[in-house]
Each structure stands twice: as structure tokens, then as C-alpha cells.
C-alpha atoms as a PDB file:
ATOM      1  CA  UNK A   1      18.606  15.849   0.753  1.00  0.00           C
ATOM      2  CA  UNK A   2      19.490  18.966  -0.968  1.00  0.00           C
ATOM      3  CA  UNK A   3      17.327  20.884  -3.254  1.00  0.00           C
ATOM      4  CA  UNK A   4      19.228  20.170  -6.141  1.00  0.00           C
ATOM      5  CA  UNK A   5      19.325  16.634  -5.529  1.00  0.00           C
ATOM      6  CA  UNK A   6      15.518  16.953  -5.812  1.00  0.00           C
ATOM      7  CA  UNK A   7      15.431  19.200  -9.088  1.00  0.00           C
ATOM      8  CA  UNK A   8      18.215  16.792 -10.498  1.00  0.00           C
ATOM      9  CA  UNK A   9      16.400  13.292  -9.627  1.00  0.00           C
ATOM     10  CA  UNK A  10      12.541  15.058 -11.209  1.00  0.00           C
ATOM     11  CA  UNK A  11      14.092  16.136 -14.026  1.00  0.00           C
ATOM     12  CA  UNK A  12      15.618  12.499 -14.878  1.00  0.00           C
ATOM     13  CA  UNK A  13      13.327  10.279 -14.154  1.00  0.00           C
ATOM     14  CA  UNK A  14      10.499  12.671 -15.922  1.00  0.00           C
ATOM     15  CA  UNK A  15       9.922  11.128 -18.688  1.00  0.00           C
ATOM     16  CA  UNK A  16       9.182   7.532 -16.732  1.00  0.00           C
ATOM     17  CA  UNK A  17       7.010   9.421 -14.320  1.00  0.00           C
ATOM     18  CA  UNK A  18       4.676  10.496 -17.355  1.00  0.00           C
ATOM     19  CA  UNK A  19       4.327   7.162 -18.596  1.00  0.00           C
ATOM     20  CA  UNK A  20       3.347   6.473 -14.805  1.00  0.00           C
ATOM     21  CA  UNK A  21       0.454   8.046 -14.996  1.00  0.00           C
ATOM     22  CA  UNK A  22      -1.625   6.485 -17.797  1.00  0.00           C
ATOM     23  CA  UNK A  23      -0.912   3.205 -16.629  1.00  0.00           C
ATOM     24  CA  UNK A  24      -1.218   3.807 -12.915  1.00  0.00           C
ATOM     25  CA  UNK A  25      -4.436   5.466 -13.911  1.00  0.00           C
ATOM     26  CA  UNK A  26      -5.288   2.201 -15.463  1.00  0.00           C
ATOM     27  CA  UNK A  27      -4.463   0.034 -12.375  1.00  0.00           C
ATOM     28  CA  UNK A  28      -6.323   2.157 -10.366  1.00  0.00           C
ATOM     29  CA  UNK A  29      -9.374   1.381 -12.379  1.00  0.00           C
ATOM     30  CA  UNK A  30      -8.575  -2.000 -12.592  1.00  0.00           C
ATOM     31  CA  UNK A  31      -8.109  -2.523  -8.773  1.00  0.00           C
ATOM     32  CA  UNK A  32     -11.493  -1.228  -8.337  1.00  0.00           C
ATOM     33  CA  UNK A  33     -13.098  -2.613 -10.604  1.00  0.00           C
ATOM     34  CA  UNK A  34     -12.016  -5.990  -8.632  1.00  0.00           C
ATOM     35  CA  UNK A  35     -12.973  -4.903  -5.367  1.00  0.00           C
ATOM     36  CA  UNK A  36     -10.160  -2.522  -4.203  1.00  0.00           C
ATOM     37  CA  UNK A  37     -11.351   1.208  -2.528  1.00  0.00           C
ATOM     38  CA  UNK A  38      -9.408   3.903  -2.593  1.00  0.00           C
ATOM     39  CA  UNK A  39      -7.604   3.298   0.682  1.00  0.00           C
ATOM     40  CA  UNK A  40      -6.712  -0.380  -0.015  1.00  0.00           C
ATOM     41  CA  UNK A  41      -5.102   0.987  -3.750  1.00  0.00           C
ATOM     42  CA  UNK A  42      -2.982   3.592  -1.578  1.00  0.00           C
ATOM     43  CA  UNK A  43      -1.600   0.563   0.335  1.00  0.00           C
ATOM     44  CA  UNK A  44      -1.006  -1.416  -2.566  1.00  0.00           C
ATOM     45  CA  UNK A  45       0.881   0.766  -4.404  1.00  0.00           C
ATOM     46  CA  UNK A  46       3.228   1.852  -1.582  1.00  0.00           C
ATOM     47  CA  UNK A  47       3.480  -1.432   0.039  1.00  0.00           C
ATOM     48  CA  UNK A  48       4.275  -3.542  -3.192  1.00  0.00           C
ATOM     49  CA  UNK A  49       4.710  -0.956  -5.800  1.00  0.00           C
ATOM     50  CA  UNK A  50       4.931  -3.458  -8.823  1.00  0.00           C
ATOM     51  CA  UNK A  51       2.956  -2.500 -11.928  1.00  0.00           C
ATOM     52  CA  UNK A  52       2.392  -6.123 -12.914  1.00  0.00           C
ATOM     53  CA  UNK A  53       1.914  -7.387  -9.917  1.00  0.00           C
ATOM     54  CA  UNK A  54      -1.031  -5.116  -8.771  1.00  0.00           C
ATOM     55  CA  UNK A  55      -2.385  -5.703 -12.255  1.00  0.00           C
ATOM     56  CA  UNK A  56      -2.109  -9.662 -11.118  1.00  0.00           C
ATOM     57  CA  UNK A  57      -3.554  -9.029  -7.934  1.00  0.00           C
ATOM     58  CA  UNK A  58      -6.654  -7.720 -10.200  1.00  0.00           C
ATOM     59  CA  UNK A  59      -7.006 -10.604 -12.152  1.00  0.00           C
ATOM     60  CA  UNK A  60      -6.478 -12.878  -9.548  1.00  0.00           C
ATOM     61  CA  UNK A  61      -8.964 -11.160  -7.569  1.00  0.00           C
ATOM     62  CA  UNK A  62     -11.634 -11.228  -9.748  1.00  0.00           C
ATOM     63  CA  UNK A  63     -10.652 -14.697 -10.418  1.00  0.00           C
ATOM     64  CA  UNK A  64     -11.420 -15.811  -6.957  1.00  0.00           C
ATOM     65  CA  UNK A  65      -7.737 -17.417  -6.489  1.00  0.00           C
ATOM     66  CA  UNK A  66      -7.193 -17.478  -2.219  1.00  0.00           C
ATOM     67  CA  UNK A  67      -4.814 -14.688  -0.668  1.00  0.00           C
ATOM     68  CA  UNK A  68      -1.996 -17.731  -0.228  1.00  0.00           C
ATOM     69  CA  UNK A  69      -2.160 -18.031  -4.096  1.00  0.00           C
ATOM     70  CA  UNK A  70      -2.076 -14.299  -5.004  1.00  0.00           C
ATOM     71  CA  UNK A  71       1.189 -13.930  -2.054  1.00  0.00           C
ATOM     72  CA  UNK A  72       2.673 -16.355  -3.674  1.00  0.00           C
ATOM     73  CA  UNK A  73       2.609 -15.407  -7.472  1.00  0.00           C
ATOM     74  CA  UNK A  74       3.478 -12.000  -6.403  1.00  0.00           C
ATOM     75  CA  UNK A  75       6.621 -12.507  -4.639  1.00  0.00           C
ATOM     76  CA  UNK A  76       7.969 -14.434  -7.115  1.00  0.00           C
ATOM     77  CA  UNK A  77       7.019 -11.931  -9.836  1.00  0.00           C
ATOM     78  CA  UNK A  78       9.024  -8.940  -7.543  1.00  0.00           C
ATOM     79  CA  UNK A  79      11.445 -11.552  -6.275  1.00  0.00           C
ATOM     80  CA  UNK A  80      13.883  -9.546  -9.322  1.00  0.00           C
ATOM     81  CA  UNK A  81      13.810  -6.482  -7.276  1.00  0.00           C
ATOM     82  CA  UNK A  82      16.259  -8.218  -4.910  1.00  0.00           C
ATOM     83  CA  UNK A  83      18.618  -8.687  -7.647  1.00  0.00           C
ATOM     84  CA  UNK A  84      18.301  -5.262  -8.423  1.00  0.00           C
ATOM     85  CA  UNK A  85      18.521  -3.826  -5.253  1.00  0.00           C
ATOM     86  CA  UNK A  86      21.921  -6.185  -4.305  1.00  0.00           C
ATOM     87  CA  UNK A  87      23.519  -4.465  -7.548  1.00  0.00           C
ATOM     88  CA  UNK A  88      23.793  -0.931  -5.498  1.00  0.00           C
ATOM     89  CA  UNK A  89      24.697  -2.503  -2.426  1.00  0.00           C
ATOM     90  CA  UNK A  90      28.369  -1.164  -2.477  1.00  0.00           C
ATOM     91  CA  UNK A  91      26.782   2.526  -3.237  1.00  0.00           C
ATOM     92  CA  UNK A  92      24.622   2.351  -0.616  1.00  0.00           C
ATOM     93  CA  UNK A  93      27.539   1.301   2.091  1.00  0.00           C
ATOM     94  CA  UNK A  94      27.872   4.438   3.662  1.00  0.00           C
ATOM     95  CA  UNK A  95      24.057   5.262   4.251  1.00  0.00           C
ATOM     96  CA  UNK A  96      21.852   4.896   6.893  1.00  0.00           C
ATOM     97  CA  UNK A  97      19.756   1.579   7.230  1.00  0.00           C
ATOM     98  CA  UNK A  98      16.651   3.559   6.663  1.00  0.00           C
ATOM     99  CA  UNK A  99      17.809   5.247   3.556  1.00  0.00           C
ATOM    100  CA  UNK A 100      19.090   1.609   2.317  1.00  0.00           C
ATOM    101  CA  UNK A 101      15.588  -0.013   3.048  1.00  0.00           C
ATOM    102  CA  UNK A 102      13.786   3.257   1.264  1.00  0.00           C
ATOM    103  CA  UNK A 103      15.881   2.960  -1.745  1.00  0.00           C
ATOM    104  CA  UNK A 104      15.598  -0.304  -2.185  1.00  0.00           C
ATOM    105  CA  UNK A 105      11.973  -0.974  -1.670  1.00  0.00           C
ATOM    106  CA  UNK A 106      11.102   1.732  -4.464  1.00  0.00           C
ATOM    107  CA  UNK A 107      13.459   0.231  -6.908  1.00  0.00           C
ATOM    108  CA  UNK A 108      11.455  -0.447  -9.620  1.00  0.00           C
ATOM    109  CA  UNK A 109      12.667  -2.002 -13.701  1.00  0.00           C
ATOM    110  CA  UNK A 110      12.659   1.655 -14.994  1.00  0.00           C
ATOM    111  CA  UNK A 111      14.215   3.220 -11.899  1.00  0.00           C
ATOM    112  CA  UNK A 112      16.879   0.650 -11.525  1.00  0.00           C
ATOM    113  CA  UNK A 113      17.586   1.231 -15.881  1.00  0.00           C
ATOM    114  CA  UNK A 114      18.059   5.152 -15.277  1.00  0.00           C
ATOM    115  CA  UNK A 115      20.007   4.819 -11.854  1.00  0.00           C
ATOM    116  CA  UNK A 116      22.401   2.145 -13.432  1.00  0.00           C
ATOM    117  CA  UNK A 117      22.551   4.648 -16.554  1.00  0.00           C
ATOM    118  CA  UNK A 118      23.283   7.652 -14.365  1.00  0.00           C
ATOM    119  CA  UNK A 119      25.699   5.701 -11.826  1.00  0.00           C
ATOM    120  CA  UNK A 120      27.617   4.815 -14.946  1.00  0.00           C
ATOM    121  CA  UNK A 121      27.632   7.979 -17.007  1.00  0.00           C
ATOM    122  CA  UNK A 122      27.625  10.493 -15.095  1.00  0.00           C
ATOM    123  CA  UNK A 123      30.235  11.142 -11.909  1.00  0.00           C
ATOM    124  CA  UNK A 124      28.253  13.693 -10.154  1.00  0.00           C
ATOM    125  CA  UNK A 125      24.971  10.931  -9.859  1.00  0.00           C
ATOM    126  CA  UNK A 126      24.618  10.257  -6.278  1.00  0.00           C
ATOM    127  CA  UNK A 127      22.492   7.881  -4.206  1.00  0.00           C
ATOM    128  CA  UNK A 128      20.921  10.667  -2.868  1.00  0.00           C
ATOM    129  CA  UNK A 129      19.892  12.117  -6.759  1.00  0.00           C
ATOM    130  CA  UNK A 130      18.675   8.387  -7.121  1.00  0.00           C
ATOM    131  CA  UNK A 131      16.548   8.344  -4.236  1.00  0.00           C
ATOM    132  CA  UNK A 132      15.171  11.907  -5.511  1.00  0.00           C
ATOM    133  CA  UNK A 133      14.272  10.450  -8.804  1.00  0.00           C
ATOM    134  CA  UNK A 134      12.970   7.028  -7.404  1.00  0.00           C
ATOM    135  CA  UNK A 135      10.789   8.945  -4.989  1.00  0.00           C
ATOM    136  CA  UNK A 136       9.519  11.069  -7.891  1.00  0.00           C
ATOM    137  CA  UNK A 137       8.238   7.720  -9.894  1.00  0.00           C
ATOM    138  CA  UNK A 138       7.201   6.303  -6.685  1.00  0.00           C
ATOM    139  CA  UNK A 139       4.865   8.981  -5.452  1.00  0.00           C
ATOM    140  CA  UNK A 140       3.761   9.553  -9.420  1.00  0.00           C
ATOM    141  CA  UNK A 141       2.676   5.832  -9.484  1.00  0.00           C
ATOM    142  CA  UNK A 142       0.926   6.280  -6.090  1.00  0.00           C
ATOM    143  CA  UNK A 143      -0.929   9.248  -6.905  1.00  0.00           C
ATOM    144  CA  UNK A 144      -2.108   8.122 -10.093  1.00  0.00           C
ATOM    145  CA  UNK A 145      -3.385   4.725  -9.008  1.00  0.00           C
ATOM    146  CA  UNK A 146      -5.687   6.139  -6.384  1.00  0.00           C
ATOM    147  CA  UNK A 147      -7.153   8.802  -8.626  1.00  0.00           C
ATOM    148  CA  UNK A 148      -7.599   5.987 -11.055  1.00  0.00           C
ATOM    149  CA  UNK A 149      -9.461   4.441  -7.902  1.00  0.00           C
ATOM    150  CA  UNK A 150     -11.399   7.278  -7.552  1.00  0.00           C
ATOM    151  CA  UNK A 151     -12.613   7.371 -10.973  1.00  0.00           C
ATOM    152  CA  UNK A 152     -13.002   3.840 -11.786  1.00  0.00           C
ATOM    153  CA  UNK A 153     -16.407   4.106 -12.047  1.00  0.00           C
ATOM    154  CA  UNK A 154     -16.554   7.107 -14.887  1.00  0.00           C
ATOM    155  CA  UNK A 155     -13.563   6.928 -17.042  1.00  0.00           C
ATOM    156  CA  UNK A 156     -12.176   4.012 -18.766  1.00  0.00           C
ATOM    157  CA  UNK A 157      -8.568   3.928 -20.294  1.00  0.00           C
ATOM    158  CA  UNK A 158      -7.992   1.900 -23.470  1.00  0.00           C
ATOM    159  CA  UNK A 159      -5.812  -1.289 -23.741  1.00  0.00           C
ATOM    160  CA  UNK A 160      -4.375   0.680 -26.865  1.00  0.00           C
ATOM    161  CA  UNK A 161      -2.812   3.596 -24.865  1.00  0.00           C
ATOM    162  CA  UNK A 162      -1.611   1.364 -22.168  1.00  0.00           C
ATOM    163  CA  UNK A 163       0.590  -0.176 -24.456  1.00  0.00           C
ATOM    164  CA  UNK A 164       1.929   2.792 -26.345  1.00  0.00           C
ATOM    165  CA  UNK A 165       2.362   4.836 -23.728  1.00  0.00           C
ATOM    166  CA  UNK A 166       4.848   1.408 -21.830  1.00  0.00           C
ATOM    167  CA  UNK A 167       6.198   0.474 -25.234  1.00  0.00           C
ATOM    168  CA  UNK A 168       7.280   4.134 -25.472  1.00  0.00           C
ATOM    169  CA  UNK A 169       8.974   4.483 -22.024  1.00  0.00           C
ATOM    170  CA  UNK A 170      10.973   1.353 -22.546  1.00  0.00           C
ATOM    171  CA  UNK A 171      12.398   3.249 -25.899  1.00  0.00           C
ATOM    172  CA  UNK A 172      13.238   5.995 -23.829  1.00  0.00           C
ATOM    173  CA  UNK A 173      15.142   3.477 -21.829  1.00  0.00           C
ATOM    174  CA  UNK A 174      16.412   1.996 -24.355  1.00  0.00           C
ATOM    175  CA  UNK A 175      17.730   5.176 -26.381  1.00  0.00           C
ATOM    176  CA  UNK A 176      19.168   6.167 -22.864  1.00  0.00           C
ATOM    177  CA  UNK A 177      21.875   3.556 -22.920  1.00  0.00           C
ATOM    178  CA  UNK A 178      23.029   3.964 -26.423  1.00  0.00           C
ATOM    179  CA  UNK A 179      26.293   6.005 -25.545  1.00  0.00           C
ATOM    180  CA  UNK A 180      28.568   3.656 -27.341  1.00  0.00           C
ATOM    181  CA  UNK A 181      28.743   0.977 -30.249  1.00  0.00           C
ATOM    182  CA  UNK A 182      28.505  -2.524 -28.033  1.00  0.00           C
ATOM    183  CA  UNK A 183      25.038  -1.352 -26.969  1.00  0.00           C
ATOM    184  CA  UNK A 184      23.512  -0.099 -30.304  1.00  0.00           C
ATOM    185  CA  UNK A 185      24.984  -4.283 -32.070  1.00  0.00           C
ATOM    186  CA  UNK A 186      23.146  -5.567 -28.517  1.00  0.00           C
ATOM    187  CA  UNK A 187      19.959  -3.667 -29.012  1.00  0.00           C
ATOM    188  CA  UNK A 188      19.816  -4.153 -32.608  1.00  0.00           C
ATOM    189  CA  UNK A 189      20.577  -8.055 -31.973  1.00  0.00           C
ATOM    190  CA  UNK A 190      18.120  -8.146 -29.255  1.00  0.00           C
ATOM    191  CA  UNK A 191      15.431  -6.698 -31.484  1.00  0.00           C
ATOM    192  CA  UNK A 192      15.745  -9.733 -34.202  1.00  0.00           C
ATOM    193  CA  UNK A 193      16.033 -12.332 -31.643  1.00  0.00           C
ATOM    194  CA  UNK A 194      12.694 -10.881 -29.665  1.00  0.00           C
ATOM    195  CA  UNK A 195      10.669 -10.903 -33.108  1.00  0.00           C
ATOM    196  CA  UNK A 196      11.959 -14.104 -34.144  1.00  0.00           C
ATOM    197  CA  UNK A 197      10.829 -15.528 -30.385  1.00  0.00           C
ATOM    198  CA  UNK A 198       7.859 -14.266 -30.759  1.00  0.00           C
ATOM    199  CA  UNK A 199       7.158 -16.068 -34.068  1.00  0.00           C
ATOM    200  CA  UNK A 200       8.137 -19.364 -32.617  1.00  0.00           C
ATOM    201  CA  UNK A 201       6.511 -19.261 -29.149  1.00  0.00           C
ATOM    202  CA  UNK A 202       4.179 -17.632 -26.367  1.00  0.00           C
ATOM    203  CA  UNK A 203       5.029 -13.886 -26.043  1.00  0.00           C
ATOM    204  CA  UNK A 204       5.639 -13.535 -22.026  1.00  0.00           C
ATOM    205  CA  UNK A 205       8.666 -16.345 -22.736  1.00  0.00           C
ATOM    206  CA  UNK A 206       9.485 -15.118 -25.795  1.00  0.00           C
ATOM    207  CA  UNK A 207      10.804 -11.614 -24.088  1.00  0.00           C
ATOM    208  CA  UNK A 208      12.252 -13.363 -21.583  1.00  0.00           C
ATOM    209  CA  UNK A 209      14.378 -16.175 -23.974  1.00  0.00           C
ATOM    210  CA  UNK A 210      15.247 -12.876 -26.373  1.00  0.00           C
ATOM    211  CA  UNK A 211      16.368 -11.137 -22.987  1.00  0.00           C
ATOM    212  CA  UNK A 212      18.684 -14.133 -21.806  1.00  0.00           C
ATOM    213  CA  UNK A 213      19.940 -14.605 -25.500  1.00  0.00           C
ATOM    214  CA  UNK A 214      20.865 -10.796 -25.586  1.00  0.00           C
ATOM    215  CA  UNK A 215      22.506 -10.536 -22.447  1.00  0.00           C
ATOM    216  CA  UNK A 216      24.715 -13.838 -23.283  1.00  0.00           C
ATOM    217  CA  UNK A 217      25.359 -11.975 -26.542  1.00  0.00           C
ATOM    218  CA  UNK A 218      26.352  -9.018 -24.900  1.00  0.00           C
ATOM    219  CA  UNK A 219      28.966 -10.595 -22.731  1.00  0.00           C
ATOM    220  CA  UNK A 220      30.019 -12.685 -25.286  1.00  0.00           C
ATOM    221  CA  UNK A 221      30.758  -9.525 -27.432  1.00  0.00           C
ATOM    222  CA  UNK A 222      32.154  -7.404 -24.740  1.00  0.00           C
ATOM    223  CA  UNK A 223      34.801 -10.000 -23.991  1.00  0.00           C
ATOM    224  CA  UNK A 224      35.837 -10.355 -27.629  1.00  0.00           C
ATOM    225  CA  UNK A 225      35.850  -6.862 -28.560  1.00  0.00           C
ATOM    226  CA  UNK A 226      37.902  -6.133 -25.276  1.00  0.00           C
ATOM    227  CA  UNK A 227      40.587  -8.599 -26.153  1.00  0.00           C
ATOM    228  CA  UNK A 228      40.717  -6.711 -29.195  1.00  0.00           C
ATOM    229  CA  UNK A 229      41.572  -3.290 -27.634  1.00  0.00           C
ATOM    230  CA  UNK A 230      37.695  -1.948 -26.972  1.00  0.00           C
ATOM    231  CA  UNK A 231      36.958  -0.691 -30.245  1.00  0.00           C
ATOM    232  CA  UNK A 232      33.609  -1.313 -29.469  1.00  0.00           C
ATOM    233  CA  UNK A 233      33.362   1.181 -26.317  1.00  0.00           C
ATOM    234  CA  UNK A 234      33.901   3.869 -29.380  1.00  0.00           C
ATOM    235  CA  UNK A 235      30.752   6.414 -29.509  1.00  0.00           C
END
């Protein structure tokens, strides 16, 4: 790849690769913590590469749940990536079967959000600018999990950070997409539908009803407003 595929990629995916590091600082400790050295983190974060899964694999650990139980939960829990990675299977046509397997294995929710984004917006995004910035989040989350390994025993990083420093990247995702008026109404509805949700039931399913109800909404709006002429797709 060329340089400036490199500089472009980093300086995209930034802002996800700084929220990388608190939390893979945080898995790091918590892999430790439940029996994981330093070596066996580095594996685990290049070979699965799943934030919630390796923070599963933790709790599942320490737990005492068999190695068929832990496979299990954690393939279905990364089974999306397959979905994601089908979605750029056109894009990817025309590249090498090593660069396909790469790019898809590093695919993670916040890489596949700014790759779709970029794919969409911009004309000069390439897969090779998207394998620059998934590389960039994938080494990030790497590196960060290992020193968190490393330092397990003599820092501790609070629950409270955690979640700002996620619930902040997934604003930045969010924010990201808002180029025209169909995405600001789905947003906006998918914000009362996820609070309502959560009033009415567990929060894990509560996300993921208020993500299915949004998406249907989404459609169902995009359709309507389409047959009206697009207004919608106005900035």
C-alpha cells in the first residue's frame, strides 16, 4: 500500500483508535486478572479481536465454564462479523485472497461503521485506505491489551471511564453518518425507542429490540420518502 493510503486510513479511524486504548487497557487487565500472561493476551487479541468477546472469555474464565462452552458463546457473539464482512464482498473482488482474509478478519463494529461511511461518502475511499485504517485499530487494540497485561497487577481502570470513553466513540459514529435528513429522524427515533426499551426490559435486549425497530423504521422511511421524490436525502 501506498503511503498515503496509510496517512489517510490513521487519520480516519483516529478517533476509534483512542477509544481503543482505555478499553483495551482494561481487557488487558481483565485477562490477567483471570489467568491470561502476556503472550496468551497477544494471541487473543489478534486471533479473535472482539472486545466483548475477550471480556467474555474473562468472565467465563474466572467462572470455571469448560473451553467447549467459552468456543461456543464466542462464535456466536462474532458470528456478526460474517455479515459484515459479506457486505464488502463485491469491493474486495479484485484483491488477492490474502488481502480478502486480512480485511475481513480485522473487521470489527466500529471499523465496519467508518468503512461503510467512507465507501459511501467519499469516491476516493479505497479498500486499500480501509485496510490502512482497520490495521491502525487493529494493532491499537493489540498493543493496548498486552500493556494492560503487563500492568494488571499495578493499575486499575474504572468501570466509569470504560463506559464514557465507548459511549463516546459510538457518538462519534453516530455524528459520522449524519450527512442527510433520513439519518438525523432515524437516530433521533432510535434514541426514544432505546430509552423506552430500556424502561420496559433487560438492557443487552433492549439495544438490540431498539436496533431492529430502528432499522425497520429506517427502511420503512426510506421507501416512503423515495416514492415521494427523496426529499429526505436533503442535507
Amino acid at each position: 500500500m501506498k503511503k498515503e493510503d496509510w496517512l489517510s486510513g490513521i487519520r480516519t479511524i483516529f478517533p476509534v483508535s483512542i477509544s481503543y486504548i482505555p478499553l483495551g487497557l482494561a481487557c488487558g487487565i481483565v485477562l490477567q486478572q483471570s489467568g491470561f500472561n502476556a503472550l496468551a493476551v497477544f494471541f487473543t487479541s489478534v486471533l479473535i479481536y472482539g472486545g466483548a468477546s475477550q471480556f467474555l472469555i474473562a468472565s467465563m474464565v474466572l467462572s470455571g465454564l469448560a473451553a467447549f462452552e467459552i468456543i461456543t458463546m464466542v462464535f456466536f457473539i462474532n458470528l456478526r462479523h460474517l455479515l459484515m464482512s459479506s457486505t464488502f464482498a463485491k469491493r474486495l473482488s479484485k484483491e488477492s485472497p490474502l488481502f480478502t482474509m486480512l480485511f475481513a478478519h480485522i473487521i470489527t463494529d466500529e471499523s465496519f461503521a467508518v468503512n461503510t461511511l467512507k465507501f459511501r461518502l467519499d469516491s476516493n475511499w479505497t479498500t486499500e485506505k480501509g485496510m490502512a485504517a482497520s490495521i491502525t485499530a487493529w494493532l491499537t487494540w493489540v498493543f493496548s491489551t498486552v500493556a494492560g497485561s503487563l500492568l494488571g497487577n499495578t493499575f486499575t481502570v474504572s468501570t466509569v471511564v470504560m463506559n464514557y470513553v465507548l459511549t463516546a466513540m459510538f457518538i462519534f459514529l453516530l455524528v459520522s453518518q449524519m450527512e442527510n435528513k433520513l439519518l438525523v429522524w432515524v437516530g433521533l427515533f432510535g434514541l426514544v425507542v432505546a430509552v423506552l426499551m430500556k424502561l420496559m426490559m433487560p438492557g443487552g435486549i433492549a439495544i438490540l429490540v431498539a436496533s431492529i425497530i430502528s432499522s425497520l423504521f429506517g427502511v420503512t422511511l426510506e421507501t416512503y420518502m423515495g416514492k415521494k421524490g427523496g426529499a429526505v436525502h436533503e442535507s
